[in-house]
Protein backbone atom coordinates (compact mmCIF):
# COMPACT_ATOMS: atom_id res chain seq x y z
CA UNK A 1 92.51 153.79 5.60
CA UNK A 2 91.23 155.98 8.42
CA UNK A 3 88.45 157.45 6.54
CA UNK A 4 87.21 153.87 5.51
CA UNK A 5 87.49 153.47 9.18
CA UNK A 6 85.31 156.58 9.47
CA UNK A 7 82.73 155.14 7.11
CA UNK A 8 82.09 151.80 8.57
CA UNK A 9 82.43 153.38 12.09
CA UNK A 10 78.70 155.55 10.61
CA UNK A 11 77.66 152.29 9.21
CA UNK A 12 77.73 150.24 12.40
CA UNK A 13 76.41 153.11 14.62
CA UNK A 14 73.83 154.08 12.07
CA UNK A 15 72.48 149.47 12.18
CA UNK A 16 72.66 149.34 15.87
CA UNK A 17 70.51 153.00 16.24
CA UNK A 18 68.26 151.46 13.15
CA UNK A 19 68.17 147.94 15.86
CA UNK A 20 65.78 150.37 18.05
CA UNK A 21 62.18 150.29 16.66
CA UNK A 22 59.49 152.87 17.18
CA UNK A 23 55.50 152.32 16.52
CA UNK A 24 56.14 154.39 13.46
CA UNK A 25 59.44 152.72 12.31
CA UNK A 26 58.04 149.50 12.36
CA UNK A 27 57.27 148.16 8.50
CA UNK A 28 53.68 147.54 7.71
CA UNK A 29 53.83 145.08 5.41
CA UNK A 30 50.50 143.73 4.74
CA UNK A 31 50.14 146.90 2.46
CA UNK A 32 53.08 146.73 1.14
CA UNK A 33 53.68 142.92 0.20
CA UNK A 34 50.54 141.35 1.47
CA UNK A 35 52.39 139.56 4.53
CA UNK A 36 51.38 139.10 7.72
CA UNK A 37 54.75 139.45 9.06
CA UNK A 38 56.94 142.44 9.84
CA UNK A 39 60.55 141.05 10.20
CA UNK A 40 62.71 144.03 9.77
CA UNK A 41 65.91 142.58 11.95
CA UNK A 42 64.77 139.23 9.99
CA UNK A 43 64.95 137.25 12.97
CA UNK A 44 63.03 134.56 11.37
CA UNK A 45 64.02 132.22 8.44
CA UNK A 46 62.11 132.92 5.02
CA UNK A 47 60.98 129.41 5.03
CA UNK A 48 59.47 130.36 8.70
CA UNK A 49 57.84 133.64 6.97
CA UNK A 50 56.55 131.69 4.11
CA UNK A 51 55.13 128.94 6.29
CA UNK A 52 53.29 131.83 8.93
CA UNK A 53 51.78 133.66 5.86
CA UNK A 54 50.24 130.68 4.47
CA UNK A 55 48.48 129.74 7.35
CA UNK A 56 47.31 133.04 8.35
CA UNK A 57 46.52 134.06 4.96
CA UNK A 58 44.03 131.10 4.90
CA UNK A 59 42.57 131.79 8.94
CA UNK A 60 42.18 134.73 7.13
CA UNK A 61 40.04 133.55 4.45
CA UNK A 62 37.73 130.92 6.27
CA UNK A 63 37.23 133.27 9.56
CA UNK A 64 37.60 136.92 8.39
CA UNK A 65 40.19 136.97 11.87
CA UNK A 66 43.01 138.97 10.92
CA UNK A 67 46.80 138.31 12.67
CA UNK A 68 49.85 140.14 12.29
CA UNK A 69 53.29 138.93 13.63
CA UNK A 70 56.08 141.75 14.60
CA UNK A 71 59.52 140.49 15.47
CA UNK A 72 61.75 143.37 16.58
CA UNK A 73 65.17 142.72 17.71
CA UNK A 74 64.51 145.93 20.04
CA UNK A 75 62.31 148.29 20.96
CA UNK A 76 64.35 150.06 23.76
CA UNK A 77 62.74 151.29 26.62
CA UNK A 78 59.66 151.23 25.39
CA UNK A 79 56.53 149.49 28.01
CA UNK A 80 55.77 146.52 25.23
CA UNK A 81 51.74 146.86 26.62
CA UNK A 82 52.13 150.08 25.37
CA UNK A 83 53.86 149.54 22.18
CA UNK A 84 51.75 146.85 21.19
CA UNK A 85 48.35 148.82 21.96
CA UNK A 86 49.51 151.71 19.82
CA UNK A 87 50.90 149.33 16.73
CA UNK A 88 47.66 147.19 17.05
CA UNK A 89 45.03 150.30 17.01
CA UNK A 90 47.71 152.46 14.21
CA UNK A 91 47.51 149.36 11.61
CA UNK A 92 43.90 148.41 12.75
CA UNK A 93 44.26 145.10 12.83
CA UNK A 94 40.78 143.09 12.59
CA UNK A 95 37.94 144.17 10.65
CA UNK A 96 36.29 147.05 12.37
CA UNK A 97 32.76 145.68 12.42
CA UNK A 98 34.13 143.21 14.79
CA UNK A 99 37.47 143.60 16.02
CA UNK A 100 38.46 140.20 15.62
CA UNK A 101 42.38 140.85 15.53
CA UNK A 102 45.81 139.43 17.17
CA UNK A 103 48.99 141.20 17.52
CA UNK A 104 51.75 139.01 18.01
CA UNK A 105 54.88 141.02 19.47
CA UNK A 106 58.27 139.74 20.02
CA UNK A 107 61.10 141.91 21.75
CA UNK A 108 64.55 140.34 21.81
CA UNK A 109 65.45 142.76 24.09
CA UNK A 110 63.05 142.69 26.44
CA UNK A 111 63.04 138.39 26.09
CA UNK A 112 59.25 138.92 25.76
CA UNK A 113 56.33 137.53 23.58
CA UNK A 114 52.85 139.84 23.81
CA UNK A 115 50.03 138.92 22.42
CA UNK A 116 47.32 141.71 22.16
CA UNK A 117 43.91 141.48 20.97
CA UNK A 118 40.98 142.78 19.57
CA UNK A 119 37.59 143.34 21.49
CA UNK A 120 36.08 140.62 19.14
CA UNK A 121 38.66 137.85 19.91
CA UNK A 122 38.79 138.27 23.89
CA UNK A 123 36.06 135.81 24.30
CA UNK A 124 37.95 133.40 21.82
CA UNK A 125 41.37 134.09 23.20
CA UNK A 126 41.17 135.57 27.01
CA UNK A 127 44.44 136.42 28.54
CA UNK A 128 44.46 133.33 30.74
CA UNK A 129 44.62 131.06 27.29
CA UNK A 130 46.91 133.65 25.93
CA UNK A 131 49.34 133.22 28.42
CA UNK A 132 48.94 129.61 28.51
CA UNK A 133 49.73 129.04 24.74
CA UNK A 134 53.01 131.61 25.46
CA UNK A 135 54.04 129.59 28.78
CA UNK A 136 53.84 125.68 26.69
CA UNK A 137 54.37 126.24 23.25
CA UNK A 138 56.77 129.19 23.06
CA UNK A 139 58.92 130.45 25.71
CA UNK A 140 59.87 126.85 26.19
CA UNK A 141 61.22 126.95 22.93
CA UNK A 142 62.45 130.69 23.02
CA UNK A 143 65.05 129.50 25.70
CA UNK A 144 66.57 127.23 24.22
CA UNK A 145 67.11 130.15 21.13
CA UNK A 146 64.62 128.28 18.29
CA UNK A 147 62.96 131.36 17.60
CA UNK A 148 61.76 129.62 14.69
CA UNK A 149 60.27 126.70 16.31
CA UNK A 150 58.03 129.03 19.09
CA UNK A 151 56.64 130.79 16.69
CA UNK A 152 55.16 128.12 14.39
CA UNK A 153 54.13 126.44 17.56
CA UNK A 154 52.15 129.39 18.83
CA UNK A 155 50.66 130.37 15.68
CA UNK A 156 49.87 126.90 15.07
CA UNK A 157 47.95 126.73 18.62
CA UNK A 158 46.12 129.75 18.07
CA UNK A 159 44.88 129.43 14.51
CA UNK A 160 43.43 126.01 15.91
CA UNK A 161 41.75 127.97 18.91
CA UNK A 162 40.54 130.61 16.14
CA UNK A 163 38.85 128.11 13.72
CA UNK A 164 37.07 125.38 16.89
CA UNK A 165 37.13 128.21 19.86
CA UNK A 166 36.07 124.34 21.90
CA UNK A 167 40.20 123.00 20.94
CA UNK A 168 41.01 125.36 23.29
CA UNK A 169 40.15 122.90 26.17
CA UNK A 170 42.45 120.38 24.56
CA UNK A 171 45.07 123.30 24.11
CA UNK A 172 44.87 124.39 26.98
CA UNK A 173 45.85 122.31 29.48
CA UNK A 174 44.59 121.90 33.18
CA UNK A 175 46.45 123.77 35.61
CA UNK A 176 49.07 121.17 36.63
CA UNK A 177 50.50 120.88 33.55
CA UNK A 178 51.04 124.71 33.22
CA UNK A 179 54.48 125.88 33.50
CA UNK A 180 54.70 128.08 36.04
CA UNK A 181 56.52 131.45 35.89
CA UNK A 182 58.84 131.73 38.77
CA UNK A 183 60.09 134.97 37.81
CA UNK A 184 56.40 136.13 38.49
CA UNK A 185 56.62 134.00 41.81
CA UNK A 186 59.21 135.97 42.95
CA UNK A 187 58.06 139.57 42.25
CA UNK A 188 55.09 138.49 43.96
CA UNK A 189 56.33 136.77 46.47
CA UNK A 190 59.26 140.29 47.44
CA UNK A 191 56.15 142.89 46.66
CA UNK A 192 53.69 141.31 49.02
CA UNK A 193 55.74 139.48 51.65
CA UNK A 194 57.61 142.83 51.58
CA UNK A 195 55.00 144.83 52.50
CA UNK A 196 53.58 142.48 55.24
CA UNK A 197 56.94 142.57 56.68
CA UNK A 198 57.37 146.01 56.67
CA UNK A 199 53.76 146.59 58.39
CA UNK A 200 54.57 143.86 61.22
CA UNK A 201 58.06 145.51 62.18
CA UNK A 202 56.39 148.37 62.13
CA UNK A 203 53.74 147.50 65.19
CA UNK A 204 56.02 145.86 66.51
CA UNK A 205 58.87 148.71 66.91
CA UNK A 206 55.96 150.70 67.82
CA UNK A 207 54.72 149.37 70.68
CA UNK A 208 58.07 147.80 71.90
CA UNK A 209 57.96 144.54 71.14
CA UNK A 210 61.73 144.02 70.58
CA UNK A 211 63.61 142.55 72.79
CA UNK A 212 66.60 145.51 71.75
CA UNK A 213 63.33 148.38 71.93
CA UNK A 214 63.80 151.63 73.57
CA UNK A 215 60.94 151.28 76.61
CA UNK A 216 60.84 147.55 76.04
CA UNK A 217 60.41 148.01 80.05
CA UNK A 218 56.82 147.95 79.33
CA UNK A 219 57.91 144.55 77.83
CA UNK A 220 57.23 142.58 80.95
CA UNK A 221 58.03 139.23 79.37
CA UNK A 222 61.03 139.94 77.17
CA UNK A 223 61.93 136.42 77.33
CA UNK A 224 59.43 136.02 74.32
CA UNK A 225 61.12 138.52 72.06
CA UNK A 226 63.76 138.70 69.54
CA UNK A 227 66.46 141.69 68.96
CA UNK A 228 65.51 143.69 65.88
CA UNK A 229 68.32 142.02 63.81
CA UNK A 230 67.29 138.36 64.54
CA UNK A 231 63.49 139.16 63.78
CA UNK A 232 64.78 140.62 59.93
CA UNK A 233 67.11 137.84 59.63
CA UNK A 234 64.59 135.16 60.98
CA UNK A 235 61.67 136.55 58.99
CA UNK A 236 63.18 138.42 56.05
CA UNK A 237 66.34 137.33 55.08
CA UNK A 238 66.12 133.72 55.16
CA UNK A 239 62.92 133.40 53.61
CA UNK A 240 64.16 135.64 50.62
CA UNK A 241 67.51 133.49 50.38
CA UNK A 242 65.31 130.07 50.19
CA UNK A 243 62.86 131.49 47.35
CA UNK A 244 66.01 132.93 45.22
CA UNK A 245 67.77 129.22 45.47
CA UNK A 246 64.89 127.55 43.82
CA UNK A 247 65.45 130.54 41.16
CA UNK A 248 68.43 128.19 40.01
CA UNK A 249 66.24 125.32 39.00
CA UNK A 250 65.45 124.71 35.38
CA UNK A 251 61.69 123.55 36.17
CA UNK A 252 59.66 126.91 36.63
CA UNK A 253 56.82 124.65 37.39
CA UNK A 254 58.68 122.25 39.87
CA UNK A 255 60.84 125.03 41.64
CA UNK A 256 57.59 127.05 42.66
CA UNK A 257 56.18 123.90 44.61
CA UNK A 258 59.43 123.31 46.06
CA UNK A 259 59.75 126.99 47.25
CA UNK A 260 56.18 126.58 49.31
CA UNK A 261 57.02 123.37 50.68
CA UNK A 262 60.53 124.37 51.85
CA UNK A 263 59.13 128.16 52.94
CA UNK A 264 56.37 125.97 55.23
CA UNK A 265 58.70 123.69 56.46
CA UNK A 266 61.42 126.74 57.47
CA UNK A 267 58.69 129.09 58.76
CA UNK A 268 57.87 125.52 61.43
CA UNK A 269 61.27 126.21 63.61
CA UNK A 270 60.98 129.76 64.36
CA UNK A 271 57.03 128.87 65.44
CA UNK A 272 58.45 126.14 67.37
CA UNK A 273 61.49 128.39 68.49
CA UNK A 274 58.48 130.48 70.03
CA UNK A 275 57.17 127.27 72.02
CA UNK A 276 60.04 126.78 73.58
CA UNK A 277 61.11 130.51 74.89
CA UNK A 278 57.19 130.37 75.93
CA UNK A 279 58.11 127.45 78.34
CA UNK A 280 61.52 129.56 78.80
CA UNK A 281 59.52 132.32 80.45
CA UNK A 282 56.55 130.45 82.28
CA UNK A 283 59.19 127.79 84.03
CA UNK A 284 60.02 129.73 86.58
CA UNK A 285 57.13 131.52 87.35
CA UNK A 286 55.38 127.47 87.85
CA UNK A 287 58.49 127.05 90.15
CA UNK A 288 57.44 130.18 92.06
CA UNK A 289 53.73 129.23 91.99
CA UNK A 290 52.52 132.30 90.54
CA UNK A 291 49.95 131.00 88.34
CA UNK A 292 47.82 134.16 87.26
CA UNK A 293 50.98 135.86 85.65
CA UNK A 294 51.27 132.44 83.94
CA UNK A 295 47.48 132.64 82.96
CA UNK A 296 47.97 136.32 81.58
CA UNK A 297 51.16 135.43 79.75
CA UNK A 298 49.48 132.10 77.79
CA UNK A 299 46.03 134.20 77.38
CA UNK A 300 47.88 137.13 75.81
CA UNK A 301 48.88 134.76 72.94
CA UNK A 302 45.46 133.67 71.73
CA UNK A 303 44.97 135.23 68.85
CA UNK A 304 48.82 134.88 67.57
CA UNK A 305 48.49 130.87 67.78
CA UNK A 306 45.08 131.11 65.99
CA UNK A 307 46.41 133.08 63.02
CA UNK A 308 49.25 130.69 63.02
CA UNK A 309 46.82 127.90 63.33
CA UNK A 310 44.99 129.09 60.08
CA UNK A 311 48.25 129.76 57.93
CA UNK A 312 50.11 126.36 59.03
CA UNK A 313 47.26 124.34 60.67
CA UNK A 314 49.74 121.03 60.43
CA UNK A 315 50.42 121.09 63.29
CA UNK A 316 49.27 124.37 64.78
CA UNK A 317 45.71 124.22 64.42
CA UNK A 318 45.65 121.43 66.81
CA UNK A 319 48.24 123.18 69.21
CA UNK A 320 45.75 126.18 69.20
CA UNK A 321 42.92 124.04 70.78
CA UNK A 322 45.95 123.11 73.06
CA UNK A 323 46.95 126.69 73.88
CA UNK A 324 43.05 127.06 75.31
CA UNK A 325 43.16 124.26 76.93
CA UNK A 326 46.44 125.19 78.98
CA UNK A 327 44.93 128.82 79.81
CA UNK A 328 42.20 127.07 81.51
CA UNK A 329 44.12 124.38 82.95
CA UNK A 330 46.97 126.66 84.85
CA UNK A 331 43.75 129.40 85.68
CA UNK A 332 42.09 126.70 87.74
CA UNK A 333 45.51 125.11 89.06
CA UNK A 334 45.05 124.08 92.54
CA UNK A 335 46.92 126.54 94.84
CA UNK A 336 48.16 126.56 98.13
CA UNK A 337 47.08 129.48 100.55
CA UNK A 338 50.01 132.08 101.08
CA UNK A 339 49.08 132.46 105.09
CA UNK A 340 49.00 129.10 106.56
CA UNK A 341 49.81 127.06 102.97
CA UNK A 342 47.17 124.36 103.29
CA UNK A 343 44.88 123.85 99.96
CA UNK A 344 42.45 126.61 98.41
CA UNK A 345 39.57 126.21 96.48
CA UNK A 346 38.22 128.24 93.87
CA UNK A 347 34.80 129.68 94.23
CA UNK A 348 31.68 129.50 91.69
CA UNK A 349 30.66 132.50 90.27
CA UNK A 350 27.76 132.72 92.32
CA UNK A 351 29.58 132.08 95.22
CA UNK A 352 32.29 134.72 94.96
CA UNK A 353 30.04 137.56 95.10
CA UNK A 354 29.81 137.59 98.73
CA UNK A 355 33.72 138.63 97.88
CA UNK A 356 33.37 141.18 95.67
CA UNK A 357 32.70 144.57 95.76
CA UNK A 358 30.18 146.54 94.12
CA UNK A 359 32.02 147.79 91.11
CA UNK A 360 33.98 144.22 90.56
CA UNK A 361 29.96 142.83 90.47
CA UNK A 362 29.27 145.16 88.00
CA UNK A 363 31.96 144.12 85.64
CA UNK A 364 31.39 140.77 85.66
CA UNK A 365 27.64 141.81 84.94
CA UNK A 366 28.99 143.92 81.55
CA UNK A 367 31.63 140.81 80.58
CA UNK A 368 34.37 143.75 81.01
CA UNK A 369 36.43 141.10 83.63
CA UNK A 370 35.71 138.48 85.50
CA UNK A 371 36.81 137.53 88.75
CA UNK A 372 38.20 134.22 90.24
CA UNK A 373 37.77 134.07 94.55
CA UNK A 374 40.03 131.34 95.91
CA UNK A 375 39.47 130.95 99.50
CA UNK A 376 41.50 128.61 101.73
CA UNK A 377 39.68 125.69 102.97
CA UNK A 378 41.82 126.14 107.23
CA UNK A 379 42.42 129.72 107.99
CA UNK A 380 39.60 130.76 105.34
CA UNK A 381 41.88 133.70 103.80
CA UNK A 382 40.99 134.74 100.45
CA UNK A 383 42.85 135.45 97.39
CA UNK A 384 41.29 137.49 94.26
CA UNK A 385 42.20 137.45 90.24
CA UNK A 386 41.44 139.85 88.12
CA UNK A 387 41.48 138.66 83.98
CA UNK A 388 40.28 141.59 82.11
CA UNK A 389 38.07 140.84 78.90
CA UNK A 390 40.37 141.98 76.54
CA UNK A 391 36.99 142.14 73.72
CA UNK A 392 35.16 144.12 75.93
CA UNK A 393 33.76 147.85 75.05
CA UNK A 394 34.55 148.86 78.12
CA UNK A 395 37.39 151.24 79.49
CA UNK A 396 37.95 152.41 82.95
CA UNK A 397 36.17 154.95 84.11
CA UNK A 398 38.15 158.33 84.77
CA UNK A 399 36.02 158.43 87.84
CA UNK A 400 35.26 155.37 90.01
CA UNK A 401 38.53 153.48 87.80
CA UNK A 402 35.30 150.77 87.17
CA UNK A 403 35.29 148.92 83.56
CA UNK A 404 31.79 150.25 82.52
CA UNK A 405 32.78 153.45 80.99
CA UNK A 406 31.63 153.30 77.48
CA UNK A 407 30.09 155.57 74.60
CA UNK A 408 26.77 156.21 75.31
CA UNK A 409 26.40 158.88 72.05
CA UNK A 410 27.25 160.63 69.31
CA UNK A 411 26.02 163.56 66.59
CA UNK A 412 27.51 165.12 64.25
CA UNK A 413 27.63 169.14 65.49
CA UNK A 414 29.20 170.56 61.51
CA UNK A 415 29.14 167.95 58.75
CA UNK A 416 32.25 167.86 56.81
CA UNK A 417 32.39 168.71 53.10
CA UNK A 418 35.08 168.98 50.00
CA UNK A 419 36.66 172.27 51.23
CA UNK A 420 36.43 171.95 55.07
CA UNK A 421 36.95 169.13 58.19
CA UNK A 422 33.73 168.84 60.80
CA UNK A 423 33.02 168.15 64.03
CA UNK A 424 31.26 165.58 65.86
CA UNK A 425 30.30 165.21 69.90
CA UNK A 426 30.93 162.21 71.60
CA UNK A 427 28.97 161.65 75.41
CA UNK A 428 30.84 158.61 77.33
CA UNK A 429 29.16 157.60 80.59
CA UNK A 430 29.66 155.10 83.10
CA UNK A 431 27.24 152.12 83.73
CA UNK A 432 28.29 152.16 87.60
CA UNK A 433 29.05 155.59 89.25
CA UNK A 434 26.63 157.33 86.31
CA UNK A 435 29.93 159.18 85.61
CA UNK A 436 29.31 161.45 82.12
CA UNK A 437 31.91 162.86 80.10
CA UNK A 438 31.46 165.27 76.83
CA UNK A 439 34.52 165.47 73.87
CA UNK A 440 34.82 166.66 70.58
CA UNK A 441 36.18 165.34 67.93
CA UNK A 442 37.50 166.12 63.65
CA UNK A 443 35.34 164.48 60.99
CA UNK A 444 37.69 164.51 58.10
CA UNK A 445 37.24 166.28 55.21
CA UNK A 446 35.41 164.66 52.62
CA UNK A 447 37.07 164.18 49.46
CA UNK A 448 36.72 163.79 45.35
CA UNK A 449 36.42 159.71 43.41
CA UNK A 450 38.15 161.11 40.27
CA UNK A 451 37.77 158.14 37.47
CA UNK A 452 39.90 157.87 34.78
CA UNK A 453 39.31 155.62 31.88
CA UNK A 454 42.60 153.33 30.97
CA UNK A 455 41.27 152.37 27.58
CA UNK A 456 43.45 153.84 24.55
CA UNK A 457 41.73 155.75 22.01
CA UNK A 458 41.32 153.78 18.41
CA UNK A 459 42.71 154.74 15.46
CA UNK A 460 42.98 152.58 12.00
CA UNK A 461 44.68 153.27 9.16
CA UNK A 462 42.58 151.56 6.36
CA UNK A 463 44.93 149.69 3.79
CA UNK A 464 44.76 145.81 3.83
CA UNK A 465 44.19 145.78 8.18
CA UNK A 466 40.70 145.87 8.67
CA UNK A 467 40.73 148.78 10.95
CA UNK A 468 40.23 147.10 13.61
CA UNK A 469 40.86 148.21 17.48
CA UNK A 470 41.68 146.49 21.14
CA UNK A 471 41.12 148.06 24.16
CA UNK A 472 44.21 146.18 25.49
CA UNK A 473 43.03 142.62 25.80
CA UNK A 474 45.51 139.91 26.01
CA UNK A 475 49.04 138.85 27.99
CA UNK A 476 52.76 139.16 28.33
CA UNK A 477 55.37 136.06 29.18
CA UNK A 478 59.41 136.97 29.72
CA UNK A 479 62.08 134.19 29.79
């Protein structure tokens, strides 16, 4: 009894290691019976086998196209692009005066269909109508376990495309009625967003901008930030938990639409959430009259609401136009004169000069700042504002402190090259006090553009295939 035991225990291990295919373990059987399918886990019915080597025997005949179906219940690890490229150029599938072949690939493991193809047949069968034929006539079918029935379909759909390349706009369907690949969505959706999130926090941590930052001193405003941990779970985590819920949907197509509107809609509160600690922080400081640090604080967030304003312009493009409007409107606020408290007025620009020094002149002349006079209309004291051009070329001069320090030249003193860094001089001067300063600085070192080609050598092996090659042509769909 035990050593029966034995021998069905070698049986069963020896099937399941047998389930595992290999490029080389996989049956060609187009030499061997003539068929066009290789169904060594016979996954398919016979009727189904029969039915696919009829019609591809006869695409065969009246377009010289050659297409062989694989169904493997696994190939393991194996990358299926890569399994698929070395089958397809091993068999040579397609005649090799043309390469006008189709691999069709299913791994039950991997719950994926690939279709590769020839060089000949990528202008018949791109990858976009590859993957469109996979997404409506055979994944749909492929989750609800008909094997059978995606298959036929597919094959069905491209022999058509094959034998009147123009069925393929009836095939094909417009956009809308593709079925969208959520799966994909998501990846996409992690990778990227991901990334972008991981760059922002970065800047952000870098230069303070928490309100929970080490040196967020320099944070004069903090009223406008948010702790490290709200930020991730404002911007990270509940974004991420809203895409995964649609996940749960049956409608790939339907779910992805839902997931943008809902992500808009969220992404609204924490833009409006900024709104209102804006008004948080600027309340008082209308209370206490002080305008300009009002000015400053609203100008400072110009180019935020106009990025906003592109990515969710209902309703923050018009707010942006709104923002502008309410820099200007609290920079010119009527004032009231700190000595004797009757009314100011604000100056023209020709008229404050009489105000302003030399070196204030001069900046306004370069568009490094600009100055607003306010003078009071009883005791005739005067107030000045400074709003630095934050566009402007201009630094402070290490000098005379003016804006108009700038780089007036710079040559290259030792080029750099492929086994060394060089070095360039840089001459900064300064448009007011004449102020000239010399530096150095590294020119990196230059470096190599290696190409490499990604296209797989071709190799046919002559029996009953054509010997035909692909250079990788064609698309994957997972369910």
């Amino acid at each position: 009894m035990r050593f029966l035991t034995l021998i069905l225990f070698l049986l069963s291990a020896e099937v399941l290691c047998a389930q595992i295919h290999t490029v080389e373990t996989v049956p060609n059987n187009k030499i061997t019976n003539g068929s066009y399918v290789s169904d060594p886990d016979n996954l398919l019915r016979f009727e189904t086998v029969a039915a696919i080597d009829r019609q591809l025997g006869l695409l065969e005949d009246s377009t010289t196209a050659q297409v062989s179906v694989v169904m493997l219940d696994s190939i393991g690890g194996a990358d299926i692009f890569t399994f698929a490229q070395e089958l397809f150029n091993q068999w040579g599938i397609g005649r090799s005066t043309n390469d006008n072949g189709l691999l069709i690939l299913y791994a039950g493991d991997q719950r994926t269909i690939r279709f590769h193809t020839g060089d000949g047949l990528e202008a018949v069968l791109p990858d976009a109508v590859c993957k469109q034929i996979q997404r409506t006539y055979m994944v749909p079918r492929f989750k609800e376990g008909d094997v059978d029935a995606g298959m036929l379909a597919g094959i069905d759909a491209i022999v058509k495309i094959i034998q009147d390349p123009a069925s393929a706009g009836d095939i094909v369907a417009s956009d809308s009625t593709e079925e969208a690949n959520y799966t994909g969505f998501m990846m996409a959706f992690f990778i990227f967003y991901g990334i972008f999130l991981g760059i922002v926090y970065f800047i952000k941590a870098s230069n303070f901008k928490f309100r929970d930052s080490r040196g967020r001193s320099a944070d004069t405003h903090p009223g406008l930030s948010l702790t490290k941990r709200a930020w991730l779970i404002t911007f990270g985590l509940v974004p991420s938990i809203i895409v995964g819920l649609f996940a749960l949907m049956e409608n790939d197509s339907e779910a992805m639409g839902l997931a943008i509107i809902a992500l808009y809609l969220y992404f609204l509160f924490p833009l409006v959430w900024r709104l209102v600690r804006l008004q948080n922080v600027i309340k008082p400081l209308l209370q206490k009259k002080e305008y300009f640090e009002v000015t400053e604080i609203i100008k400072d967030g110009r180019l935020y609401w106009f990025f906003v304003g592109l990515v969710f312009p209902l309703p923050f493009f018009i707010y942006f136009f709104i923002h502008l409007y309410r820099t200007r409107y609290y920079r010119n606020y009527p004032r009231d004169c700190n000595a004797c408290h009757s009314r100011m007025e604000k100056l023209s620009e020709k008229a404050d000069d009489e105000f302003l020094p030399e070196s204030a002149q001069m900046e306004e002349k370069l568009r490094s700042g600009n100055y607003d006079v306010w003078k009071c209309t009883s005791c005739n004291a005067v107030e000045m504002w400074f709003y630095k051009n934050s566009w402007s070329k201009y630094e402070a001069c290490p000098k005379c402190k003016t804006l108009a320090f700038y780089t007036k030249s710079s040559r290259t003193l030792r080029s750099a090259s492929y086994t060394s860094s060089g070095e360039g001089e840089r001459t900064k001067a300064c448009k007011f006090c004449h102020h000239t300063a010399v530096s150095t600085y590294s020119i990196p070192m230059l470096t190599r553009s290696e190409s490499s080609s990604s296209s797989f050598s071709s190799s046919s092996s002559g029996g009953s295939w054509g010997g035909g090659s692909s250079s990788g042509g064609g698309a994957s769909s997972s369910w």
